[in-house]
Protein backbone atom coordinates (compact mmCIF):
# COMPACT_ATOMS: atom_id res chain seq x y z
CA UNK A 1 -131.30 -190.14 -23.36
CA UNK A 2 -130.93 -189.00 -19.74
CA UNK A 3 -130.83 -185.12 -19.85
CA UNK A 4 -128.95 -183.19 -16.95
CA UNK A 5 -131.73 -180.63 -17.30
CA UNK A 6 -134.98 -180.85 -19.01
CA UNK A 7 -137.72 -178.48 -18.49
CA UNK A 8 -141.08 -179.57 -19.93
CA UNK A 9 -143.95 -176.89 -20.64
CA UNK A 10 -142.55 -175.03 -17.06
CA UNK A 11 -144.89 -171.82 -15.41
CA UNK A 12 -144.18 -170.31 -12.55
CA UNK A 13 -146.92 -167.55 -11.65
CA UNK A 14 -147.53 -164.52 -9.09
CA UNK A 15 -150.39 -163.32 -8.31
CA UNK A 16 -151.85 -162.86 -12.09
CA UNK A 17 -148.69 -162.62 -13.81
CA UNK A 18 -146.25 -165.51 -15.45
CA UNK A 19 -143.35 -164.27 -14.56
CA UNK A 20 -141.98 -167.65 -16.69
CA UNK A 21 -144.21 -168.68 -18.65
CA UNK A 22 -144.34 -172.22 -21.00
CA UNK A 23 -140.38 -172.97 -20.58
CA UNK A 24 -139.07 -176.01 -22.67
CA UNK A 25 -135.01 -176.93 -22.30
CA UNK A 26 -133.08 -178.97 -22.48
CA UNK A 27 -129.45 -179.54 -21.68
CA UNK A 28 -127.40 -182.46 -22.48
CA UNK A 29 -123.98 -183.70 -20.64
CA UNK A 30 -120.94 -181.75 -22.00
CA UNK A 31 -122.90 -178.57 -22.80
CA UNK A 32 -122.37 -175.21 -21.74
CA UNK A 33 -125.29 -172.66 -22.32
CA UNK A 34 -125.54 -169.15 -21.77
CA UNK A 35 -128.67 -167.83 -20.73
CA UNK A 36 -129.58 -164.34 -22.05
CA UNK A 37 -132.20 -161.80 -22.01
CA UNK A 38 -133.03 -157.90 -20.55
CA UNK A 39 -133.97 -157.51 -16.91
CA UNK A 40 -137.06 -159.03 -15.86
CA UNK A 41 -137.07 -161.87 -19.20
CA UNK A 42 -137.44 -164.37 -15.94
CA UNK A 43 -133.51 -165.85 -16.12
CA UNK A 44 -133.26 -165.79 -12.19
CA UNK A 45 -136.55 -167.38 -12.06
CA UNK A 46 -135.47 -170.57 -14.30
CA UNK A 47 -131.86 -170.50 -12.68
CA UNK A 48 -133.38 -171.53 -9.63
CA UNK A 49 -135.57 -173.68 -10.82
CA UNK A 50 -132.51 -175.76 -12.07
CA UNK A 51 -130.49 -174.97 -9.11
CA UNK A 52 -134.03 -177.20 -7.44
CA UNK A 53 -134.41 -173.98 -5.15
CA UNK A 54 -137.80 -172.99 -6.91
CA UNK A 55 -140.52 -175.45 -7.43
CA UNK A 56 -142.79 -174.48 -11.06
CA UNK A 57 -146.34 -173.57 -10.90
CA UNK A 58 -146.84 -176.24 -13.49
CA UNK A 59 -144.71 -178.36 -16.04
CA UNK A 60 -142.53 -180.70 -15.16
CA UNK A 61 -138.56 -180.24 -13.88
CA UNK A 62 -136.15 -182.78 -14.11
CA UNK A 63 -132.96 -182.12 -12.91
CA UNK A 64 -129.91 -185.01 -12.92
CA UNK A 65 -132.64 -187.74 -13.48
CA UNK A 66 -134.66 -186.52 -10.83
CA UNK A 67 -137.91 -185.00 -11.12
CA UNK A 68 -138.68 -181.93 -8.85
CA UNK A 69 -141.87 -183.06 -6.14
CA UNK A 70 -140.84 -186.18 -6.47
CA UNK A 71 -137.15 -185.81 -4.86
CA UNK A 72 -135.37 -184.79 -1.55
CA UNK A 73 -134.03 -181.34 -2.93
CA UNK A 74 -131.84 -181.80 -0.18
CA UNK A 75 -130.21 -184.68 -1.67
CA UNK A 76 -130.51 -183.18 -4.77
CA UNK A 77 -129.31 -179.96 -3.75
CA UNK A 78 -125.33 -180.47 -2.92
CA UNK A 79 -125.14 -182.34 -6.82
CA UNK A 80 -125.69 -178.41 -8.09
CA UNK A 81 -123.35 -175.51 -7.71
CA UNK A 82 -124.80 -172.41 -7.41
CA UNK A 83 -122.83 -168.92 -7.36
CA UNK A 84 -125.73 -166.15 -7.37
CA UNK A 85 -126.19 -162.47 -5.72
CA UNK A 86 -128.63 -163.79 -3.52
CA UNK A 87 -126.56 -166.48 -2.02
CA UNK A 88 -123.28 -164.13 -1.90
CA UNK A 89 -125.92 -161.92 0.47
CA UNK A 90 -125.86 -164.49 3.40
CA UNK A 91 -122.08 -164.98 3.63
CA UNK A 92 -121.28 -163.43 6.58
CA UNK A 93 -118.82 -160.74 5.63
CA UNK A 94 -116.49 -161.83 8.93
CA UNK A 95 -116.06 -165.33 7.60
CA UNK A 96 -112.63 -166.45 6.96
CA UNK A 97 -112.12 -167.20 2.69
CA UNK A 98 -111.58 -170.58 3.19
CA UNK A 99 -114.32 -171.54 5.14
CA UNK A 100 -116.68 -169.55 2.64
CA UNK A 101 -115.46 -172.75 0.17
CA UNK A 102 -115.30 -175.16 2.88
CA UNK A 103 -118.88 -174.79 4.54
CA UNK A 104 -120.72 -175.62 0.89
CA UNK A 105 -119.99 -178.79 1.95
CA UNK A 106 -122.89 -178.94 4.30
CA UNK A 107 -124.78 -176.83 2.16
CA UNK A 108 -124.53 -173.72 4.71
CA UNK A 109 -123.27 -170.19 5.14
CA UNK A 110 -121.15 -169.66 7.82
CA UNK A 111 -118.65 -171.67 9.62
CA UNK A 112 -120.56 -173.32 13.21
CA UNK A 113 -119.57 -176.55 14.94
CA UNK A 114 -119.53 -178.73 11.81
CA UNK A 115 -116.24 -180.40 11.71
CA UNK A 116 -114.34 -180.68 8.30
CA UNK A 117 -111.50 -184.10 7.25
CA UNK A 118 -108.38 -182.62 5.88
CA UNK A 119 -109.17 -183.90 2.46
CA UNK A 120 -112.63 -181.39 2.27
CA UNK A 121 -109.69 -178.51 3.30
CA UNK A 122 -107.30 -179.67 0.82
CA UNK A 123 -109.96 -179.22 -1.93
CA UNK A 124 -111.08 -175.98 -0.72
CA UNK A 125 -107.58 -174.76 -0.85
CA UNK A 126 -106.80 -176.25 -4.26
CA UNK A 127 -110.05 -174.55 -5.77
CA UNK A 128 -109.08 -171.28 -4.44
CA UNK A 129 -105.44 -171.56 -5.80
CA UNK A 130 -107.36 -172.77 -9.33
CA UNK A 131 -109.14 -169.41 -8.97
CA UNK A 132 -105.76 -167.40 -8.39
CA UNK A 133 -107.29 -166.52 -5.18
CA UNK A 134 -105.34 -168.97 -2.41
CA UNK A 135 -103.24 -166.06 -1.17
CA UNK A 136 -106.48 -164.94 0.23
CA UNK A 137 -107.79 -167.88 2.05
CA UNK A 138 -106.79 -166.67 5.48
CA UNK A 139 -108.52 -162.98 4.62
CA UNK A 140 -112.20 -161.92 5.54
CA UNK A 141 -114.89 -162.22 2.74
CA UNK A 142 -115.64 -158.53 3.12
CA UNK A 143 -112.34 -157.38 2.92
CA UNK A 144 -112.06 -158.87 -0.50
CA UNK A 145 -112.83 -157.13 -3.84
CA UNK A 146 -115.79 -157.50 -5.77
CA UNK A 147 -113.85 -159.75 -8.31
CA UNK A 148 -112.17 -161.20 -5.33
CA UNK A 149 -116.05 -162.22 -3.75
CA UNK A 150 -116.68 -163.48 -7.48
CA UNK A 151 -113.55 -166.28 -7.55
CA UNK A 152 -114.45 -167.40 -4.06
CA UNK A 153 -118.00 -167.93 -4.79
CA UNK A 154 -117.39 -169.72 -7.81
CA UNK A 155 -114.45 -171.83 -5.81
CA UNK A 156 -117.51 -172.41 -3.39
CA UNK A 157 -120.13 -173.43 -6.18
CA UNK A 158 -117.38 -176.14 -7.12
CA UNK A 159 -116.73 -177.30 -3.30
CA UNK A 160 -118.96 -180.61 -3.68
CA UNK A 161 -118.16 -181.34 -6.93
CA UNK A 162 -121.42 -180.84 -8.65
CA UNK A 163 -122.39 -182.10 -11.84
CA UNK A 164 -124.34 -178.91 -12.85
CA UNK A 165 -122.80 -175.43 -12.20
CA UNK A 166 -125.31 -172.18 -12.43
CA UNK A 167 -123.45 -168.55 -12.43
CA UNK A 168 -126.27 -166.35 -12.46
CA UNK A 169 -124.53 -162.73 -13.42
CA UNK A 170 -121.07 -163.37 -12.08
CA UNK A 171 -119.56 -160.51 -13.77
CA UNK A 172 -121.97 -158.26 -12.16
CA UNK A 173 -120.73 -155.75 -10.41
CA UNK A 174 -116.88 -155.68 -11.91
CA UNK A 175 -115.01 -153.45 -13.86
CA UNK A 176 -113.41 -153.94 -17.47
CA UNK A 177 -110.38 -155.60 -15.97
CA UNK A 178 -112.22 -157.94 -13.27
CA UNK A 179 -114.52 -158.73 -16.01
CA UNK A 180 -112.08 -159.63 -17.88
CA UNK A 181 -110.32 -162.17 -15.64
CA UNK A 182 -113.33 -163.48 -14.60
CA UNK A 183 -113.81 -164.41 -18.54
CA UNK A 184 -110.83 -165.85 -18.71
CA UNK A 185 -111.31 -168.32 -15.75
CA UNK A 186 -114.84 -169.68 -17.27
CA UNK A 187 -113.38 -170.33 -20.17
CA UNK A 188 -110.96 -172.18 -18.75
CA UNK A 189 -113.26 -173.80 -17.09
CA UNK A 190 -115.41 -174.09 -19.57
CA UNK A 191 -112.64 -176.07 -21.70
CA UNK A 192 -112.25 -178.66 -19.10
CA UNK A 193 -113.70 -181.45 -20.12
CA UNK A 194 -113.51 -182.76 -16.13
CA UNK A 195 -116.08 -179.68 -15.09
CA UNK A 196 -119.60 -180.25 -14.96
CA UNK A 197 -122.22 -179.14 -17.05
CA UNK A 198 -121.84 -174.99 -16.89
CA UNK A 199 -124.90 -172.74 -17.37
CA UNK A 200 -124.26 -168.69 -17.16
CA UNK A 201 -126.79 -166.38 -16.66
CA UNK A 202 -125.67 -162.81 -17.90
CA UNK A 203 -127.52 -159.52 -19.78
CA UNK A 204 -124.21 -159.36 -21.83
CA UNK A 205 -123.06 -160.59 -24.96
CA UNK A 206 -119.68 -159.58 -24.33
CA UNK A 207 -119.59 -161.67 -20.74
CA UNK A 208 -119.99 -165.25 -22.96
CA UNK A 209 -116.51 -166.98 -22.30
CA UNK A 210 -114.55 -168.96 -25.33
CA UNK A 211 -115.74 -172.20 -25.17
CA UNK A 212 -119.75 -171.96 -24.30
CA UNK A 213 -121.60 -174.15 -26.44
CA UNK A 214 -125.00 -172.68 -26.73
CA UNK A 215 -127.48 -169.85 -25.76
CA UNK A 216 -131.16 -169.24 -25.04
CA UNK A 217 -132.33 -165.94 -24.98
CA UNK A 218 -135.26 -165.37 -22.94
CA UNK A 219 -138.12 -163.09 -24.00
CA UNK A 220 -141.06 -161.63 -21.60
CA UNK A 221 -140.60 -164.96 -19.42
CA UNK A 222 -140.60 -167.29 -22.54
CA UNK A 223 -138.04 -168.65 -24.35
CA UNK A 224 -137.51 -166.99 -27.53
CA UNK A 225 -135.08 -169.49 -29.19
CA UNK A 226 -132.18 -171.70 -28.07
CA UNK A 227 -129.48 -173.86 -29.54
CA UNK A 228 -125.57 -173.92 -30.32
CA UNK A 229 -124.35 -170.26 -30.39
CA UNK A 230 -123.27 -169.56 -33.78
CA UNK A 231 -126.83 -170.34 -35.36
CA UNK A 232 -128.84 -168.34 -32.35
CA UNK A 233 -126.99 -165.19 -31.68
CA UNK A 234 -127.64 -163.87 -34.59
CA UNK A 235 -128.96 -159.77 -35.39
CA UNK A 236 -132.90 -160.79 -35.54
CA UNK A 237 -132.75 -163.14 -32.79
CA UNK A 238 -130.98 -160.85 -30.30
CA UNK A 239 -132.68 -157.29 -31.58
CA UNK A 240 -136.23 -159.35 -30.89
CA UNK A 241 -135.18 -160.55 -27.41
CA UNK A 242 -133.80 -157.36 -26.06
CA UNK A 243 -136.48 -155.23 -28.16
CA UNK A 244 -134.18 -152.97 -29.95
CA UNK A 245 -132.37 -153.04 -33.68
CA UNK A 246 -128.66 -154.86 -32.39
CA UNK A 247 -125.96 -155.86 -34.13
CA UNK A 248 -124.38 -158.89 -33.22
CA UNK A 249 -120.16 -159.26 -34.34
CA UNK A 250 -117.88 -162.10 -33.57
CA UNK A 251 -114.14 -161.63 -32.90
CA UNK A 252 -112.07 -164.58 -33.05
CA UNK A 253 -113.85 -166.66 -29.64
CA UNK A 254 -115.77 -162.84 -28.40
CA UNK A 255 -119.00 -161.72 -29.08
CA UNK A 256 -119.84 -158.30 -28.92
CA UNK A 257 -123.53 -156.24 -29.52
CA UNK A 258 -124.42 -152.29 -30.31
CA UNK A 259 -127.24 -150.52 -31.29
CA UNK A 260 -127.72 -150.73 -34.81
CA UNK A 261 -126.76 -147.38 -37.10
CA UNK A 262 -129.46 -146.30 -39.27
CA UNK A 263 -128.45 -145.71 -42.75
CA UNK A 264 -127.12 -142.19 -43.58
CA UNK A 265 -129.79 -140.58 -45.09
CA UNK A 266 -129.32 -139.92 -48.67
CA UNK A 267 -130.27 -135.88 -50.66
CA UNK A 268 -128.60 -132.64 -50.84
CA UNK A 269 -128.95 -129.49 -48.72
CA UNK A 270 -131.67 -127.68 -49.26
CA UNK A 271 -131.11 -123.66 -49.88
């Protein structure tokens, strides 16, 4: 079987410290995996590794059939979609919206002398209209909202058609209601069986959209455990990954998480 991502035995160290340490995954065509874990469990660290932006300190990274040191991540590259914080940084906040889409065509931030056929700005204005943000194409990126910024990066991460999408914390940043909307647009997304394989990095059980497949929750840089949803999100699992006593509750196609209530303690009042 060809996997769109397998991760064999992966390290990636600095200085003395694993900051991942002994990853194994595995993702097959028609999956989409949530990645989840507390701050610092190393998710940004493997997202990159699968976005071919990070080589491993040792193991061995295949991504689309192609193994990372082996490959022309440039090639590689444009087959990946990649909305993240970090990338969102280097878009020039004068840029026109729909050249924010348009220029992930050639892999770059921020519109130059590249010239564009009117098929690449047909798609760019079709993806923004899919993310019921076309009205703003003609606006500047840092005029927009931070769900606004959201949309268009995901509308950019989409741009080349990848086969692998990687949203590493897209609700970040957004209130109830932008959260919200955002949701709803992954799991549309996520029920199109067109889109490409969808991985979402996120510290939130409440952030999973209907329709993900499976989870892996990272622990102290390792993977803790992994597989379809229903069978890993479970109280143990979660309360060991984030390192406190959770309770995990499903709601029709939601998930949601609290702290656990100790049990009422039980004896009279004392005179």
């Amino acid at each position: 079987m060809t996997w769109v991502l397998d991760l064999q035995n992966v390290t990636v160290r600095r200085g003395e410290k694993n900051i991942v340490d002994d990853v194994s995954w595995r993702i097959a065509e028609g999956e989409r995996w949530v990645v989840l874990g507390r701050n610092g469990a190393g998710k940004t660290t493997i997202l990159q590794i699968a976005a071919g932006r990070l080589h491993p300190t040792s193991g061995v990274a295949e991504i689309l059939g192609s193994r990372l040191g082996s490959v022309d991540v440039f090639e590689l590259r444009p087959r990946i979609g990649l909305a993240s914080a970090a990338l969102a940084e280097r878009i020039p906040a004068s840029e026109r919206v729909a050249d924010v889409v348009l220029t992930a065509s050639y892999a770059v931030t921020g519109r130059w002398r590249e010239s564009y056929e009117e098929l690449d700005e047909k798609r760019a204005a079709d993806l923004l209209e899919a993310f019921d943000v076309g009205h703003l194409a003609d606006r500047r990126f840092g005029t927009l909202s931070e769900g606004e910024r959201k949309r268009v990066q995901i509308a950019r991460a989409l741009m080349t058609d990848p086969e692998l999408l990687l949203l590493d914390e897209p609700a970040a940043g957004l209130d109830l209601g932008g959260r919200e909307e955002l949701v709803g647009a992954l799991a549309e997304l996520a029920a199109d069986p067109g889109s490409p394989v969808l991985v979402l990095v996120t510290h939130h059980v409440e952030e999973i959209p209907p329709g993900f497949t499976h989870v892996m929750l990272m622990q102290d840089g390792g993977v803790h455990s992994g597989g379809p949803i229903a069978e890993v999100l479970t109280n143990e699992n979660l309360s060991a990954a984030f390192g406190l006593p959770l309770d995990v509750t499903q709601v029709g196609d939601r998930w949601t998480a609290r702290a656990a209530q100790a049990a009422p303690r039980s004896g009279g009042h004392s005179g």
